[in-house]
N, C-alpha and C. Protein backbone atom coordinates (compact mmCIF):
# COMPACT_ATOMS: atom_id res chain seq x y z
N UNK A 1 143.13 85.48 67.03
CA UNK A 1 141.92 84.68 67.00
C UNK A 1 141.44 84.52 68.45
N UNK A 2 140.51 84.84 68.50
CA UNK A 2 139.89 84.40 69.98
C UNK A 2 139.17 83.25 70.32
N UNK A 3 138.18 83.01 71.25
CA UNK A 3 138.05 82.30 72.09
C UNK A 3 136.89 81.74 71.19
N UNK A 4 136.16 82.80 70.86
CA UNK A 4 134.77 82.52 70.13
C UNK A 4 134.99 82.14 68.38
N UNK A 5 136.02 82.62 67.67
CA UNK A 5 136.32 81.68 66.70
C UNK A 5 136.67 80.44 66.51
N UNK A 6 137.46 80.43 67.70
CA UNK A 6 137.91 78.75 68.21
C UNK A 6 137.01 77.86 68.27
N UNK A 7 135.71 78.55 69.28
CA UNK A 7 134.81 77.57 69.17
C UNK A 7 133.77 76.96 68.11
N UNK A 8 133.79 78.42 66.86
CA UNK A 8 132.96 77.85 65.80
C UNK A 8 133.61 77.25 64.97
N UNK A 9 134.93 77.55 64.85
CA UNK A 9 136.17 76.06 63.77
C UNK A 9 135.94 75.20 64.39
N UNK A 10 136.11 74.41 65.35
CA UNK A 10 135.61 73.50 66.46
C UNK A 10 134.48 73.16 66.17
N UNK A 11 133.44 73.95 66.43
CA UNK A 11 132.05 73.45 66.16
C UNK A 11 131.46 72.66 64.39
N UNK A 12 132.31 73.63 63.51
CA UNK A 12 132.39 73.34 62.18
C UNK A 12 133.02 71.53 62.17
N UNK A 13 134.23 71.05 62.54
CA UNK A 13 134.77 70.45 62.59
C UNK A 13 133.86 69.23 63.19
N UNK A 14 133.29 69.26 64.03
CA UNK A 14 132.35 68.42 64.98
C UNK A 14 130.96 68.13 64.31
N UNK A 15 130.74 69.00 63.84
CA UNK A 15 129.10 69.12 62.82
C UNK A 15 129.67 68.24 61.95
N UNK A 16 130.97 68.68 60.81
CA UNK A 16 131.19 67.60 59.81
C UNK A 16 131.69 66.39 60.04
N UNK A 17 131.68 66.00 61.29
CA UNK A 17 132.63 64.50 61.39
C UNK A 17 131.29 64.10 62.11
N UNK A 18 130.18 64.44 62.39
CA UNK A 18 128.98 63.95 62.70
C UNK A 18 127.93 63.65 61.46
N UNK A 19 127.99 64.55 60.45
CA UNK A 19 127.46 64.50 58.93
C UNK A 19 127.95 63.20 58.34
N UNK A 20 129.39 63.08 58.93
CA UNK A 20 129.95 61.49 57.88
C UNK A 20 129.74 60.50 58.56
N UNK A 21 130.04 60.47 59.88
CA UNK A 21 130.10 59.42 60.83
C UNK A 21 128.29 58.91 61.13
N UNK A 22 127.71 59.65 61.24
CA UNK A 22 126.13 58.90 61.41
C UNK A 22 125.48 58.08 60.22
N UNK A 23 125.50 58.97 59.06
CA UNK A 23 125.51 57.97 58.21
C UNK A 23 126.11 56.49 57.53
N UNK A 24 127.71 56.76 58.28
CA UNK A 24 128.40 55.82 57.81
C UNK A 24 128.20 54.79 58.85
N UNK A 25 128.06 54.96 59.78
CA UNK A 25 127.29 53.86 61.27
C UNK A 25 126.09 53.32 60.85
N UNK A 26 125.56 54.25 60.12
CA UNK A 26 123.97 53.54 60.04
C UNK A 26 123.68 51.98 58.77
N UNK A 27 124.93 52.54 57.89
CA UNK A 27 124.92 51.90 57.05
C UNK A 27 125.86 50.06 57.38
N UNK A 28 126.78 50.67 58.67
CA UNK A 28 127.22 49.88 59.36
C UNK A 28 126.42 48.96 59.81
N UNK A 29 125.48 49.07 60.40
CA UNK A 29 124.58 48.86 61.31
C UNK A 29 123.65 48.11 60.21
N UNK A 30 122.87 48.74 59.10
CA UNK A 30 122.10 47.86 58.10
C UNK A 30 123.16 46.31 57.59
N UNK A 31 124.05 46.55 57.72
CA UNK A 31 125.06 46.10 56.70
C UNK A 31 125.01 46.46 55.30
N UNK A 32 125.22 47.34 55.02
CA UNK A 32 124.60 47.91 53.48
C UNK A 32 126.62 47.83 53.14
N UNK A 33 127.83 48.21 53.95
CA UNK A 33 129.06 47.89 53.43
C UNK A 33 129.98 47.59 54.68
N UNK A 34 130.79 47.10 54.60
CA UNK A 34 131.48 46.20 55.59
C UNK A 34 133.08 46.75 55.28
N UNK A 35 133.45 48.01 54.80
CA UNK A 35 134.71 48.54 54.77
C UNK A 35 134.69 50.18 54.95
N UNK A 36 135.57 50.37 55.54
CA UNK A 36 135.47 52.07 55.00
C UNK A 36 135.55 52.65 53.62
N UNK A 37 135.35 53.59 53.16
CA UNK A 37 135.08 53.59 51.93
C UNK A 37 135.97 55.56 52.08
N UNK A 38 137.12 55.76 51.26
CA UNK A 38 137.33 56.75 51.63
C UNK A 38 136.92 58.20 50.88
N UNK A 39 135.87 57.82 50.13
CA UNK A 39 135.25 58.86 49.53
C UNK A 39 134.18 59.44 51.40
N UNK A 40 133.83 58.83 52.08
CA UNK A 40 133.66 59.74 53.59
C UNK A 40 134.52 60.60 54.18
N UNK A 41 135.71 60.18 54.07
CA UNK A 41 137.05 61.30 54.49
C UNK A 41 137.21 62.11 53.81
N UNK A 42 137.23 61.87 52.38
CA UNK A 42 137.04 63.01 51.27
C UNK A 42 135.92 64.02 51.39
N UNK A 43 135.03 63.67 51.24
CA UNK A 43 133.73 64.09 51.65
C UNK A 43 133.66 65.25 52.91
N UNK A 44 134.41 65.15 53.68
CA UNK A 44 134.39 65.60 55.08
C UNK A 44 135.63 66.90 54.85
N UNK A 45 136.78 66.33 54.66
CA UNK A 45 137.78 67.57 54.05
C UNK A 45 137.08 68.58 53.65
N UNK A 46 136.94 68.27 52.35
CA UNK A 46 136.21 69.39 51.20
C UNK A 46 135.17 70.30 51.65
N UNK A 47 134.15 69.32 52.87
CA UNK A 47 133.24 70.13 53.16
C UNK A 47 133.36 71.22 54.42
N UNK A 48 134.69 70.54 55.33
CA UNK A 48 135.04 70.98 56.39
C UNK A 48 135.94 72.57 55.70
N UNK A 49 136.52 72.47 54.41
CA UNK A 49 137.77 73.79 53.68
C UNK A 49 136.36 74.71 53.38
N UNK A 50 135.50 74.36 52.97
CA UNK A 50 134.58 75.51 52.25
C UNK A 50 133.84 76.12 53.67
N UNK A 51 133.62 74.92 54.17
CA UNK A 51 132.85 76.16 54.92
C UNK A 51 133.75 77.09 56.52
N UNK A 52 134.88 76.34 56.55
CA UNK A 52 135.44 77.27 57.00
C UNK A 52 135.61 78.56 56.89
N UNK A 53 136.22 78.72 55.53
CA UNK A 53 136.24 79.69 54.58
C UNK A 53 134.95 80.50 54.82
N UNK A 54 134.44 80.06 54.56
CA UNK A 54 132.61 80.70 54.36
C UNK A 54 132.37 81.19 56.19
N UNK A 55 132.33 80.25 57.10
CA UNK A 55 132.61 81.06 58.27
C UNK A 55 133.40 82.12 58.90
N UNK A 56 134.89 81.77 58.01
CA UNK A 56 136.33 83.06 58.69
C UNK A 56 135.50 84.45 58.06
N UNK A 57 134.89 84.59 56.57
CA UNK A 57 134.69 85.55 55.78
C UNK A 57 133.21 86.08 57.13
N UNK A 58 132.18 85.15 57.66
CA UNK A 58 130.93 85.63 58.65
C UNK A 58 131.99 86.06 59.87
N UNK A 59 132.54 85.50 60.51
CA UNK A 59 133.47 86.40 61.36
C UNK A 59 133.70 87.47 61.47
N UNK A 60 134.57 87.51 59.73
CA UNK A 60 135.55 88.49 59.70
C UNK A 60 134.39 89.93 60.07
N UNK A 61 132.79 89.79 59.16
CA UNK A 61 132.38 91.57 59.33
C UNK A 61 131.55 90.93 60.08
N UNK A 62 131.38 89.62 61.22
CA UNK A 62 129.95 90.10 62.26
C UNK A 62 130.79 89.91 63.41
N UNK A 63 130.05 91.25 64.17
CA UNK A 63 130.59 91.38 65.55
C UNK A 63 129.67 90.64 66.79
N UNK A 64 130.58 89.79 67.23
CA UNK A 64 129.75 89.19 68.44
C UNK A 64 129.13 89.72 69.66
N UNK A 65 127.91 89.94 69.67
CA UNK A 65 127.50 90.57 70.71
C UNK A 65 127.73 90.17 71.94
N UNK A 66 128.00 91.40 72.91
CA UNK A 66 128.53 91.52 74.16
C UNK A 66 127.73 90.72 74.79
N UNK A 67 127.96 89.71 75.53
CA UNK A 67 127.19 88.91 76.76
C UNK A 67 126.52 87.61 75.78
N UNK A 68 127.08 87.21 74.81
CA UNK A 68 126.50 85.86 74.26
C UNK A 68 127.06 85.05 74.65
N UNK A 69 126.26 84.24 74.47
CA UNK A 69 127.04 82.56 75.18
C UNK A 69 128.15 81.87 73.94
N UNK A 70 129.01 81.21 75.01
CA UNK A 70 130.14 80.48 73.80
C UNK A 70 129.04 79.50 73.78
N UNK A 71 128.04 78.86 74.21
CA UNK A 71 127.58 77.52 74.23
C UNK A 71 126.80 77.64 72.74
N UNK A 72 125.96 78.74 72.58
CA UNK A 72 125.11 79.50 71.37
C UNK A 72 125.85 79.07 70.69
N UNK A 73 126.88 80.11 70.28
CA UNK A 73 127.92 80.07 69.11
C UNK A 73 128.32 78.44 69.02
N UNK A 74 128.72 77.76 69.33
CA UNK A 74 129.19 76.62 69.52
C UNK A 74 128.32 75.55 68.65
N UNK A 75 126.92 75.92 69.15
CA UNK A 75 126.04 74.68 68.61
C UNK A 75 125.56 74.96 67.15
N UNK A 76 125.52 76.62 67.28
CA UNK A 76 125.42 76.84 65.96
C UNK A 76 126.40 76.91 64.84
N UNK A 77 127.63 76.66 65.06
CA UNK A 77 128.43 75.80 64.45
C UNK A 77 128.09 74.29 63.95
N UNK A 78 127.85 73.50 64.87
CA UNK A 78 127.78 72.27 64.86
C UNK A 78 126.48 72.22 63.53
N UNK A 79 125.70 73.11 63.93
CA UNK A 79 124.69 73.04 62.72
C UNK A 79 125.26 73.38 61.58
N UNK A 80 125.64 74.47 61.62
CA UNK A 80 126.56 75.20 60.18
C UNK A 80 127.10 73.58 59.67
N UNK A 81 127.80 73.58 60.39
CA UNK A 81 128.72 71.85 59.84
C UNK A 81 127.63 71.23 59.60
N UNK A 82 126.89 70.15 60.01
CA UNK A 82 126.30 69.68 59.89
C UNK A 82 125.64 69.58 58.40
N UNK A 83 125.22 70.31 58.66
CA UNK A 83 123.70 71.42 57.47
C UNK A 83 124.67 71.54 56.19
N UNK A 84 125.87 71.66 55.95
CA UNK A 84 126.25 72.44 55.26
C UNK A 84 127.27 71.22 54.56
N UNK A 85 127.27 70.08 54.92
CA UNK A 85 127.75 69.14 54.35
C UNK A 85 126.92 68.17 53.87
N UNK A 86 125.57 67.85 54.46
CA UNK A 86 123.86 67.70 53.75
C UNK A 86 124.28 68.42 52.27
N UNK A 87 124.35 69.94 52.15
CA UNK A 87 124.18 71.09 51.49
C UNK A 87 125.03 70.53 50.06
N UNK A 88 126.18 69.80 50.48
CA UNK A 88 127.08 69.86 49.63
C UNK A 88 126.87 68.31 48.77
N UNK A 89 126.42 67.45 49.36
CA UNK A 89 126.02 66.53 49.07
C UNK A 89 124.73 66.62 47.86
N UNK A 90 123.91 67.11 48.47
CA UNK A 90 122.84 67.61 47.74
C UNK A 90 122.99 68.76 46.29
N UNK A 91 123.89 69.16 46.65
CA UNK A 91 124.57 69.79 45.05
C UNK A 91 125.44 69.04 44.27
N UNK A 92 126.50 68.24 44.99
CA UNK A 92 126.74 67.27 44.03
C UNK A 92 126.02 66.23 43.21
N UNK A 93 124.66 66.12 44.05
CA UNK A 93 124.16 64.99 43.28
C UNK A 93 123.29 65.86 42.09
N UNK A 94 122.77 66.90 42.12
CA UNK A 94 122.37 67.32 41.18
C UNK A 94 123.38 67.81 40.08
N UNK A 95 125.01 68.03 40.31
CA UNK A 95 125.44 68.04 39.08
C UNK A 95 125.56 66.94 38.75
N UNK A 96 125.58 65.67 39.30
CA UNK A 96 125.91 64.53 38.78
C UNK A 96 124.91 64.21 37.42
N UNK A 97 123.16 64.54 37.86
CA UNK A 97 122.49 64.27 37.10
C UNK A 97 122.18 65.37 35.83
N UNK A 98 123.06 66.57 35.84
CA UNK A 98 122.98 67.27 35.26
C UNK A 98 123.39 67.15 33.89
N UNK A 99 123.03 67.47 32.62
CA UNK A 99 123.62 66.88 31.63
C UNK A 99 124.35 67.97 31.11
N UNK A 100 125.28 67.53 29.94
CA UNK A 100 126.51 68.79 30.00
C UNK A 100 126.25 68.85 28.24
């Protein structure tokens, strides 16, 4: 593993603990709940295993071009994370309302 995978597990990791943590501050901050609630840690796991996965597999066949920045790769991680735990949220709630 190199230098530049490191930094997008990393970046993945940082995007999703920013996806749970802003919202869960904000709600801090309204007072909307006054405990941790550990469906956020849950939340964050699950979303942090898939898209790993989903990144090792973009790795595995894209080749990083010669002379890119780790800083690039890096942030666009942080988005991947980010974005991609929004993503997951937003599909759960539509199976929720989904009828079976």
């Amino acid at each position: 593993m190199d230098h530049f995978q490191i930094f997008m597990i990393v970046g993945i990791l940082i995007g999703n603990a920013l996806s749970v943590l802003v919202p869960y501050l904000r709600k801090i901050a309204e007072g909307k709940i006054t405990s941790f609630d550990p469906k956020y840690a849950y939340h964050a796991v699950v979303s942090t295993i898939w898209q790993s996965l989903l990144m090792a597999q973009v790795l595995i066949d894209w080749e990083v071009p010669t002379g890119s920045s780790l800083l690039l790769g890096y942030l666009m991680a942080i988005a991947f994370g980010y974005g991609g735990k929004d993503f997951q949220e937003q599909v759960m709630k539509y199976l929720r309302k989904t009828p079976t």
